[in-house]
N, C-alpha and C. Protein backbone atom coordinates (compact mmCIF):
# COMPACT_ATOMS: atom_id res chain seq x y z
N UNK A 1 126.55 -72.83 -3.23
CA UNK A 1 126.79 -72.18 -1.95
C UNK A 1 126.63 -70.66 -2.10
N UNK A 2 127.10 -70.37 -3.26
CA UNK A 2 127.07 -69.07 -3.44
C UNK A 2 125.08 -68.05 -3.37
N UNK A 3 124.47 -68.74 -4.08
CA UNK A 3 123.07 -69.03 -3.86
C UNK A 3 122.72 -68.72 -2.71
N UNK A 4 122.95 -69.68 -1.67
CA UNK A 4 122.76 -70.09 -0.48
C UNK A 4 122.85 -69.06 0.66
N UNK A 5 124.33 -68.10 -0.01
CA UNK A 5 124.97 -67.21 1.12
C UNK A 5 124.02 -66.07 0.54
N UNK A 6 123.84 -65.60 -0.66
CA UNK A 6 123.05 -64.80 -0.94
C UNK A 6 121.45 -64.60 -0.72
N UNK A 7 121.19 -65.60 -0.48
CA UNK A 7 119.44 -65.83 0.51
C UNK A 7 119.63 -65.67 1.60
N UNK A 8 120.76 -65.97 2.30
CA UNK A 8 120.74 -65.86 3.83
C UNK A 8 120.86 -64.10 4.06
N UNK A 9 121.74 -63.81 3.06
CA UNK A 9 122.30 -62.32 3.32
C UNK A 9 120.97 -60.88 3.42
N UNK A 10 120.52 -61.32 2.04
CA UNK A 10 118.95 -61.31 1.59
C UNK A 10 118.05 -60.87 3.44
N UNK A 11 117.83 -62.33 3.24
CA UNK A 11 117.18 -62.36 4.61
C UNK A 11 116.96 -62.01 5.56
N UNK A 12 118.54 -61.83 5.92
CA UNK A 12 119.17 -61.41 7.01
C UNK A 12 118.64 -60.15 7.39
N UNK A 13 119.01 -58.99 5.81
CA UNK A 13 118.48 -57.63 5.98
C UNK A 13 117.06 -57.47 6.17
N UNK A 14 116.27 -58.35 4.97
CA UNK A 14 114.79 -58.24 5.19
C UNK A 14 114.36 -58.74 6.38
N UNK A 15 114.94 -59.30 7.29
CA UNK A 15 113.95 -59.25 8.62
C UNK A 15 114.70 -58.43 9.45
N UNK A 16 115.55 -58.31 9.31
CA UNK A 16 115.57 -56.52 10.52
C UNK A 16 114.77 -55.82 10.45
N UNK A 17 115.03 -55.33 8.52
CA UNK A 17 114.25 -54.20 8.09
C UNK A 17 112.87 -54.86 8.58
N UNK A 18 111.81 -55.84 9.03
CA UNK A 18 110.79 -55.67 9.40
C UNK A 18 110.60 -55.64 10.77
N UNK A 19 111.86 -56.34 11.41
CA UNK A 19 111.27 -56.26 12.83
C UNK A 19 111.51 -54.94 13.11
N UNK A 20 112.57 -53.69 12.97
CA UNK A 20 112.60 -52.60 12.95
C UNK A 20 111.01 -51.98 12.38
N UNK A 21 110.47 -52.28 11.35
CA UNK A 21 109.31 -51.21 10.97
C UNK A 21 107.78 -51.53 12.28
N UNK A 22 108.20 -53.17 12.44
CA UNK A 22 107.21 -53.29 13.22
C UNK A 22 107.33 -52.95 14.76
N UNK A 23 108.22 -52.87 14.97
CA UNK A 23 108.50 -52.21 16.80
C UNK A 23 108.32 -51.20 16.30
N UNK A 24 108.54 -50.15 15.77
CA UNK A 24 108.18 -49.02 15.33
C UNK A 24 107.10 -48.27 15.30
N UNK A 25 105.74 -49.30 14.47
CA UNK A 25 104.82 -48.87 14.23
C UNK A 25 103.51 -49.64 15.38
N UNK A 26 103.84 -51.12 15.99
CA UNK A 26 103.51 -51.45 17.27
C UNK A 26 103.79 -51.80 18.42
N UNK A 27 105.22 -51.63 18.68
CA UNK A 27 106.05 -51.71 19.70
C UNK A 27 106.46 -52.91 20.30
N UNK A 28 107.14 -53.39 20.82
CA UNK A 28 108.19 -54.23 20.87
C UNK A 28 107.32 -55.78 21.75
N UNK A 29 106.07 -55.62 22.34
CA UNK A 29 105.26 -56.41 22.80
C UNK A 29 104.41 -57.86 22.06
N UNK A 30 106.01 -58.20 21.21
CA UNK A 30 105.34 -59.24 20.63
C UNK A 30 104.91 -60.73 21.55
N UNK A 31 105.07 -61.12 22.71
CA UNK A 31 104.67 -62.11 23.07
C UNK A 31 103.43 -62.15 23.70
N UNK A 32 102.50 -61.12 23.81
CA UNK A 32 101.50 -60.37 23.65
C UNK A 32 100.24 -60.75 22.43
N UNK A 33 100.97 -60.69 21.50
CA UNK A 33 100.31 -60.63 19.92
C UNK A 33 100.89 -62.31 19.56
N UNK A 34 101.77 -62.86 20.28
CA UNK A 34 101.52 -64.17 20.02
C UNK A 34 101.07 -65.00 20.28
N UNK A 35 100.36 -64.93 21.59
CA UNK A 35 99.88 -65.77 22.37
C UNK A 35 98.40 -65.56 22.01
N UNK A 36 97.95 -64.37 21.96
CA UNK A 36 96.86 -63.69 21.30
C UNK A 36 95.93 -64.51 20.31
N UNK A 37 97.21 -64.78 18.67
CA UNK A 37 97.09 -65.04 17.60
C UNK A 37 97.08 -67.17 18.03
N UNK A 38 97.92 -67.08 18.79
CA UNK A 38 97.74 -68.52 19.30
C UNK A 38 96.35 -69.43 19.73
N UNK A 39 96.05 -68.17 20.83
CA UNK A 39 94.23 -68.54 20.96
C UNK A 39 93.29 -68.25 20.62
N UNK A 40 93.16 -67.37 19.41
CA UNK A 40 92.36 -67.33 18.10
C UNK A 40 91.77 -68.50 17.50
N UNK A 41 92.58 -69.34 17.48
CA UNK A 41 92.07 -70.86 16.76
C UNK A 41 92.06 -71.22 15.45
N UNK A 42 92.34 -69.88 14.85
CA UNK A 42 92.43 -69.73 13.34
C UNK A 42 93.47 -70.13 12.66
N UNK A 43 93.21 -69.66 11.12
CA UNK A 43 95.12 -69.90 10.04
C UNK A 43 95.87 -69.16 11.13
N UNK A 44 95.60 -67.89 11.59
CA UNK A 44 96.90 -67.33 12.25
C UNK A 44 97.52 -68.19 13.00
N UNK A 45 96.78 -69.04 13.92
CA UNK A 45 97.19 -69.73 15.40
C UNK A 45 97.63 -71.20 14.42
N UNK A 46 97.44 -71.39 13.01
CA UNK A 46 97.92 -72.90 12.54
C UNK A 46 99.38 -72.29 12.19
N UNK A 47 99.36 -71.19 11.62
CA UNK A 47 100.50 -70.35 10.86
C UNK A 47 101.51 -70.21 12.67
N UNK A 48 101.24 -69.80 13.28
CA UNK A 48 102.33 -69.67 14.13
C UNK A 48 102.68 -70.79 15.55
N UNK A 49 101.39 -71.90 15.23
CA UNK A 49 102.52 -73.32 15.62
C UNK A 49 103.27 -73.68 14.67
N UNK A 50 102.64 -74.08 13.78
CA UNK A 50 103.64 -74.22 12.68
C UNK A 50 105.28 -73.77 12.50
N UNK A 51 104.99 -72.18 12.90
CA UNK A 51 106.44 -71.60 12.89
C UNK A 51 106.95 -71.94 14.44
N UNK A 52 106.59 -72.37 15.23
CA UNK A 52 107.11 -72.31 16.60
C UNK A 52 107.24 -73.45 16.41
N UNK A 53 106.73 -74.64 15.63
CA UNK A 53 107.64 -75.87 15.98
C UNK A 53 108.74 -76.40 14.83
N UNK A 54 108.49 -75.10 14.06
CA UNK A 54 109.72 -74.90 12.76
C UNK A 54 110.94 -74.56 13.53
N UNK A 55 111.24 -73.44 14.42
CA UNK A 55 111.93 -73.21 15.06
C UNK A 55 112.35 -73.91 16.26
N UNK A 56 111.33 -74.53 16.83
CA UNK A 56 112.07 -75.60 17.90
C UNK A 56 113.36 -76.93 17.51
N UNK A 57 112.36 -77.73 15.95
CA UNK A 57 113.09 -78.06 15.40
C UNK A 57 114.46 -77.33 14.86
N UNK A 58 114.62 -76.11 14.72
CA UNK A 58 115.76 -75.46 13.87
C UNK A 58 116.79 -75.25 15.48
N UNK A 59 116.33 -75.08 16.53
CA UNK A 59 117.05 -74.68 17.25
C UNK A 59 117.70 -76.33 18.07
N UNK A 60 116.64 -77.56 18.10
CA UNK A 60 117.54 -78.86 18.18
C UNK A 60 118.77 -79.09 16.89
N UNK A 61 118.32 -78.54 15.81
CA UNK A 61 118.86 -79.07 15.23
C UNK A 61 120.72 -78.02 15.23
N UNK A 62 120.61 -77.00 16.00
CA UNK A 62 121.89 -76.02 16.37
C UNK A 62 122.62 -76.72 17.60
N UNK A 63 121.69 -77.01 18.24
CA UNK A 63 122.28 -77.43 19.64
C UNK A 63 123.15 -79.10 19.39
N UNK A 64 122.67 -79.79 18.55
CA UNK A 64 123.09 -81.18 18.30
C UNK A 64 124.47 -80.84 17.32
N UNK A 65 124.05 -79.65 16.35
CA UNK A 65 125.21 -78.90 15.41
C UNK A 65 126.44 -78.97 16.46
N UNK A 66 125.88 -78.09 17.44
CA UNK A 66 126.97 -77.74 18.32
C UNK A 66 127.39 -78.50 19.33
N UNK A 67 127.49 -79.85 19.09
CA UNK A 67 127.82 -80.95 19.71
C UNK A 67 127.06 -81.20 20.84
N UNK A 68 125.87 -80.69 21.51
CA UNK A 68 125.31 -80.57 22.81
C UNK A 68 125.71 -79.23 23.90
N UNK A 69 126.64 -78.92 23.51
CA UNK A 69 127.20 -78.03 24.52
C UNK A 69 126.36 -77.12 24.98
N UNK A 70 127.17 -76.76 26.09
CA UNK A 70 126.24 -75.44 27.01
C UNK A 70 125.78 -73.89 25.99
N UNK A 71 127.01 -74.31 25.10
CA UNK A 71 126.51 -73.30 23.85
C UNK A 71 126.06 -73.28 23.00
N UNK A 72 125.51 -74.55 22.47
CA UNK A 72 124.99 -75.43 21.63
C UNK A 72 123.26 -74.90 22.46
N UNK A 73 123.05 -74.85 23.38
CA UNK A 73 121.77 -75.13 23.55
C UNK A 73 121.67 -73.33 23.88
N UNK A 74 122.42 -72.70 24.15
CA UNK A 74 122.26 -70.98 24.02
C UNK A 74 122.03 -70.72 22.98
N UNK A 75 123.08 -71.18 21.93
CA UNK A 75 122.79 -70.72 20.12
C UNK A 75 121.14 -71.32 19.94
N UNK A 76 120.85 -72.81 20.74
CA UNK A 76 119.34 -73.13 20.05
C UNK A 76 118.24 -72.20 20.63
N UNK A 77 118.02 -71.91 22.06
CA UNK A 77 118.01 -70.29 22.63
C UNK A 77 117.62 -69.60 21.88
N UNK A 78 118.70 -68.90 21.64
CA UNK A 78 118.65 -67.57 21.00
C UNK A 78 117.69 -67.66 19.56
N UNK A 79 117.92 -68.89 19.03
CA UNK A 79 117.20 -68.99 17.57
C UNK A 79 115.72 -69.23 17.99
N UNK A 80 115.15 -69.61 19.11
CA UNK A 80 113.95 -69.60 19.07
C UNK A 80 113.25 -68.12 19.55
N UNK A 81 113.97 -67.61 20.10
CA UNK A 81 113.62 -66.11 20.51
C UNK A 81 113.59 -65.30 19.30
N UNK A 82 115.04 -65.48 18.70
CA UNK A 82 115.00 -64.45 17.18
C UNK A 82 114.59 -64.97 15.86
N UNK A 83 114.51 -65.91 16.10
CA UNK A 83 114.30 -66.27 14.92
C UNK A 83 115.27 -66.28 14.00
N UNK A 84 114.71 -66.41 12.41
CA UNK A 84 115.83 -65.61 11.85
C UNK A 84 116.81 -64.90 11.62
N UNK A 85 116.46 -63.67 12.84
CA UNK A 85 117.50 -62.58 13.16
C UNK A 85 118.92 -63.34 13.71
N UNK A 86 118.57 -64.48 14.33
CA UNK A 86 119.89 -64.70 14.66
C UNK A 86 120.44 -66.27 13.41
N UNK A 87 119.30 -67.27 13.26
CA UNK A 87 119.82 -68.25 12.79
C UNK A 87 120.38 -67.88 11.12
N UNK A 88 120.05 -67.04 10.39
CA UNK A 88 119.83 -66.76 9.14
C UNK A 88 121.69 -66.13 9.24
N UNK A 89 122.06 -65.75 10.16
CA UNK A 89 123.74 -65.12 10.29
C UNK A 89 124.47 -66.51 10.73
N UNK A 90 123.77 -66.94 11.82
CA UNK A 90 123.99 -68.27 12.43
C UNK A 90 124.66 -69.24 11.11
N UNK A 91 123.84 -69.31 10.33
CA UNK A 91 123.94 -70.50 9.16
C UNK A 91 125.07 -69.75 8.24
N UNK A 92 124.54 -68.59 8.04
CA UNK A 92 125.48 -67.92 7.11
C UNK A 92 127.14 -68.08 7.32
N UNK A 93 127.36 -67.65 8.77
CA UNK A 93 128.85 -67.84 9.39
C UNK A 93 129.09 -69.29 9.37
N UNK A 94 128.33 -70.20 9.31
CA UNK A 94 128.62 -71.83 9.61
C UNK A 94 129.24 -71.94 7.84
N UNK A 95 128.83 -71.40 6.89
CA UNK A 95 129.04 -72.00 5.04
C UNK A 95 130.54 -71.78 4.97
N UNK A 96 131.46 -70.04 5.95
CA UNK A 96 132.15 -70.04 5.74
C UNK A 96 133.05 -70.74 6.32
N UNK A 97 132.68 -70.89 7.74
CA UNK A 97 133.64 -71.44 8.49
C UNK A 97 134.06 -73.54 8.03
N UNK A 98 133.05 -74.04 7.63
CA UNK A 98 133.08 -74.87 6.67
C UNK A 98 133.52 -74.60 5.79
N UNK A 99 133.73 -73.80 5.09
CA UNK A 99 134.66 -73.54 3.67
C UNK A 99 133.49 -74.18 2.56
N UNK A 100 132.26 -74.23 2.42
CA UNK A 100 131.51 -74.35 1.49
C UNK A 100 131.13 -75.69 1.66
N UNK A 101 131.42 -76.77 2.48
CA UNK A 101 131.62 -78.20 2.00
C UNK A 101 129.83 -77.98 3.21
N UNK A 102 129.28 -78.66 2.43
CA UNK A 102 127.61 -79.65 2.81
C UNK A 102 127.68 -79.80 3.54
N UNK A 103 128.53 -80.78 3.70
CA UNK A 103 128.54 -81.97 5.27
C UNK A 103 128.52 -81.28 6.54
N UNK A 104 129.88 -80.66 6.52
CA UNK A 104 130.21 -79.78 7.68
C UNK A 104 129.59 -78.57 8.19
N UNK A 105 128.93 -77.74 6.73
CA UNK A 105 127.81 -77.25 7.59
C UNK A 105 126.26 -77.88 8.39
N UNK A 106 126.38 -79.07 7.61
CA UNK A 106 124.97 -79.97 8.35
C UNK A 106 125.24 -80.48 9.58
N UNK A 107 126.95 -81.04 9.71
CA UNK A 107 127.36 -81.63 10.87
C UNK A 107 127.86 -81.00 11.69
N UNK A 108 128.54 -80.03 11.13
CA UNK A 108 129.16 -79.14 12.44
C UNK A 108 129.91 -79.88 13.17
N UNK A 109 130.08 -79.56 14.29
CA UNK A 109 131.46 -80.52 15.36
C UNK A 109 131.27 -82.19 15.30
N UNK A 110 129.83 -82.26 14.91
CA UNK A 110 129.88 -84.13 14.30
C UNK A 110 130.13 -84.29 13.18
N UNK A 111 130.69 -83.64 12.01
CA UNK A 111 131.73 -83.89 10.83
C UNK A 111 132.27 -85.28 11.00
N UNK A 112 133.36 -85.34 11.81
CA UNK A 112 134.44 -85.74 11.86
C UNK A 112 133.82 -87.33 12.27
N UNK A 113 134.01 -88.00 11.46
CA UNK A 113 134.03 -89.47 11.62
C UNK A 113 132.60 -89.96 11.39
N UNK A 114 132.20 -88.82 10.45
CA UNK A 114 130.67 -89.36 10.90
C UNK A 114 130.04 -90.40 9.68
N UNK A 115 131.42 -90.21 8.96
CA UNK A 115 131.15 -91.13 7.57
C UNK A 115 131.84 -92.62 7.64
N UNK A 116 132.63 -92.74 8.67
CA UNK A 116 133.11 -93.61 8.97
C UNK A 116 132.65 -94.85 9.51
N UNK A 117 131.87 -94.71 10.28
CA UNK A 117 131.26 -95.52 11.09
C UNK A 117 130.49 -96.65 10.35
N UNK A 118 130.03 -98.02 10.46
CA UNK A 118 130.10 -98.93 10.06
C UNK A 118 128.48 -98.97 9.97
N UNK A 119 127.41 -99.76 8.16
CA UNK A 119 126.72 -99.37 8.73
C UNK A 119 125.48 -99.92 9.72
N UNK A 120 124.18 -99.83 10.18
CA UNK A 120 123.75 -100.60 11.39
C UNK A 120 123.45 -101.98 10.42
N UNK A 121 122.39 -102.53 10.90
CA UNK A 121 121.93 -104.12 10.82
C UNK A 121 122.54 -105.18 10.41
């Protein structure tokens, strides 16, 4: 876990520090340059479905975390907009609030009973 919190932390900084250099140096008009790179047809446009359905997946997989809720699907939201910027703290705050244990950061509010259950066929 310790590992774990230290990649996220890592992370965390290195993509500020880039989305900061890059609003900076081309300004904040990224859905512009994505849609752009989208209908190119190229690695770029394979490289950023790829990441857009990395993140769709990452943001079902927050919203189901978060039991379905109305905030469950804001937190999945927000992670497809920021990306990293938000899920990489997102995950980070989930290791502690779990207290380190696997499960509960994978399950989140479905933890509880989820080992219990009997199994199918």
């Amino acid at each position: 876990m310790v590992i774990l919190r230290g990649f996220l932390i890592v992370a965390t900084v290195a993509i500020y520090l880039m989305t900061f250099a890059a609003s900076a140096s081309h300004g904040i008009n990224w859905p512009a340059v994505a849609v752009h790179d989208l209908m190119a047809l190229n690695w770029r446009s394979q490289f950023d479905t790829d990441f857009i359905l990395y993140l769709l997946l990452g943001a079902t997989w927050i919203a189901w975390r978060e039991g379905g809720t109305a905030r469950g699907w804001a937190f999945g939201a927000v992670s497809v907009v920021l990306g990293g910027m938000f899920s990489f703290p997102y995950l980070l705050h989930a290791t502690y609030v779990a207290e380190g244990d696997v499960r509960r950061v994978l399950l989140g509010v479905r933890q509880q009973g989820a080992w219990s259950r009997p199994p199918r066929g």
